[in-house]
C-alpha atoms as a PDB file:
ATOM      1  CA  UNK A   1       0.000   0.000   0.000  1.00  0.00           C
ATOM      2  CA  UNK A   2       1.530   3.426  -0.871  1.00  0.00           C
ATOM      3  CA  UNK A   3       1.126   6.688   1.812  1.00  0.00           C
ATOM      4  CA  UNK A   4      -1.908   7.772  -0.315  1.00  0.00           C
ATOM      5  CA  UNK A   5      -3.824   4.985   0.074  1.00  0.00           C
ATOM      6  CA  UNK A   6      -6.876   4.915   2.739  1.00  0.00           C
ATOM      7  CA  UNK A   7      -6.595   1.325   4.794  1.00  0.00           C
ATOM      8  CA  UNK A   8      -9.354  -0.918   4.377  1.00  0.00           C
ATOM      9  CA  UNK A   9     -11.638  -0.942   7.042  1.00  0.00           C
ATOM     10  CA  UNK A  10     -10.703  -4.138   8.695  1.00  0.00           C
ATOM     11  CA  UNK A  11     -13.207  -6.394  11.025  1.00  0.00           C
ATOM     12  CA  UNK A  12     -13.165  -6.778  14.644  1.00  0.00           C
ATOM     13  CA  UNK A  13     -12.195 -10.301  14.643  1.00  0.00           C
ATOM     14  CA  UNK A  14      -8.913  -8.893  12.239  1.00  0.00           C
ATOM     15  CA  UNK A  15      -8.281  -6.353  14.935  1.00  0.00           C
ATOM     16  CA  UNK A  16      -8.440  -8.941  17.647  1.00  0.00           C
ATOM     17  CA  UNK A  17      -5.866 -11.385  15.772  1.00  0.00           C
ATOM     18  CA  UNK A  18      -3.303  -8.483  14.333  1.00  0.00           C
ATOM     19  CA  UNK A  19      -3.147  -7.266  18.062  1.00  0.00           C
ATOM     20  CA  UNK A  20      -0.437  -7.263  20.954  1.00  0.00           C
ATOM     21  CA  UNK A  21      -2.461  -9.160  22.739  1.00  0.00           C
ATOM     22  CA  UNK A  22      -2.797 -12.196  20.309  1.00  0.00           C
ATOM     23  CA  UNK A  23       0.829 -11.909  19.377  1.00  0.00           C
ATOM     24  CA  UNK A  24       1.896 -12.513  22.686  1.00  0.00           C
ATOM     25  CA  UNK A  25      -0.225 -15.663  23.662  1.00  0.00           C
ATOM     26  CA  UNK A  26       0.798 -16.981  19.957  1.00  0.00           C
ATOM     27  CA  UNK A  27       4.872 -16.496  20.964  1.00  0.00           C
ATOM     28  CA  UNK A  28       4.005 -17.933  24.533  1.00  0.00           C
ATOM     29  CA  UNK A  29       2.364 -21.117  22.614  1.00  0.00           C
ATOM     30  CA  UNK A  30       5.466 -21.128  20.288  1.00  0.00           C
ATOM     31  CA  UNK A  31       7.471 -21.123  23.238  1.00  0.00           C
ATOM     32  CA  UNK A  32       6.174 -23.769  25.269  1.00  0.00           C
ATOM     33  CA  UNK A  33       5.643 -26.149  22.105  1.00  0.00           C
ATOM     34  CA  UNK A  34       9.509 -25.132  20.422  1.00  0.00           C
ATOM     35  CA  UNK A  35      11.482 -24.183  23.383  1.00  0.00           C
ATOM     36  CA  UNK A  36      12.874 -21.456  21.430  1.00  0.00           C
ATOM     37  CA  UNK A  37      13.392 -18.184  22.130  1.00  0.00           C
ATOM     38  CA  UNK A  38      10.036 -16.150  19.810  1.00  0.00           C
ATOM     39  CA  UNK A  39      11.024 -12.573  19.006  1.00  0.00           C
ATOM     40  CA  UNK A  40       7.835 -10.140  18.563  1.00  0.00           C
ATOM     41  CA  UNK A  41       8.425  -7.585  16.325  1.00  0.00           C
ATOM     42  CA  UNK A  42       6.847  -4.949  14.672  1.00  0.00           C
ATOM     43  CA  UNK A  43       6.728  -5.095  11.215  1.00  0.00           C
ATOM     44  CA  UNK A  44       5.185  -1.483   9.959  1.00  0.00           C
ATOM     45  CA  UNK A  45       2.582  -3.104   8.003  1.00  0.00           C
ATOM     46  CA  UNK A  46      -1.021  -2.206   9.252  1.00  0.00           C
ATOM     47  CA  UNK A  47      -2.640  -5.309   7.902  1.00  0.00           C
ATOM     48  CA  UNK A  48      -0.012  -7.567  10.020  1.00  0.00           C
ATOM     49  CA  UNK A  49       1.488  -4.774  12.500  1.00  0.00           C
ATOM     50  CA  UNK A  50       3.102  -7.753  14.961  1.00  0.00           C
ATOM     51  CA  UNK A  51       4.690 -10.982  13.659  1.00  0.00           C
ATOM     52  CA  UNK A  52       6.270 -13.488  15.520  1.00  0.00           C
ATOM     53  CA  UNK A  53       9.279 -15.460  14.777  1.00  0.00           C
ATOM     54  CA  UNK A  54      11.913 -17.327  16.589  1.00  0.00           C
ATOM     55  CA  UNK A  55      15.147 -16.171  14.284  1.00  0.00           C
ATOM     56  CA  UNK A  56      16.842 -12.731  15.026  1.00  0.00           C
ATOM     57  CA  UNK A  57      14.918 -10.477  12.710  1.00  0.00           C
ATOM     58  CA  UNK A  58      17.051  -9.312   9.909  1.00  0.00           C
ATOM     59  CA  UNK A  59      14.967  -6.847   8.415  1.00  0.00           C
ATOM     60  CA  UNK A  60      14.992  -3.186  10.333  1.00  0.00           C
ATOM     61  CA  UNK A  61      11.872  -4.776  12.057  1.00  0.00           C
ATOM     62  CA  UNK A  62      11.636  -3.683  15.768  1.00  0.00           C
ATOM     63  CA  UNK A  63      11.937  -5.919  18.418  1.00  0.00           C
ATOM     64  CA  UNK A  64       9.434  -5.441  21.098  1.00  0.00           C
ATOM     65  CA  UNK A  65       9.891  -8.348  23.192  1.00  0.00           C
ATOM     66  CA  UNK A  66      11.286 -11.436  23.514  1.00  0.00           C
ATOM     67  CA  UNK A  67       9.976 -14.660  25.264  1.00  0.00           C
ATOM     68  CA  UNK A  68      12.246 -16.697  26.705  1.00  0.00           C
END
């Protein structure tokens, strides 16, 4: 999407899975069932503003948190 763009209006249920909130609980789960380290990171991308991974981002994503 370019700067001039309007977002989509996006559903409640979207809101409710792009959020901190779920991000967290789905690192926690990663956690517990890997046993790796899950980075959460922002990714600057409205539709998908958190992603979680467990490799060392190597994009300028930010890393908000890590769950060890």
């Amino acid at each position: 999407m370019s700067d001039g763009e309007p977002l989509p209006l996006l559903s409640p249920r979207r809101g409710r899975l792009a959020g901190w909130d779920h991000a967290y609980r789905v690192a926690v789960q990663r956690r517990t069932a890997s046993g790796r380290e899950q980075f959460i990171l922002r990714t600057g991308n409205p539709l998908q503003p958190y992603r979680v991974t467990s490799s060392r981002p190597a994009r300028p994503e930010q890393v908000l948190a890590l769950v060890a």
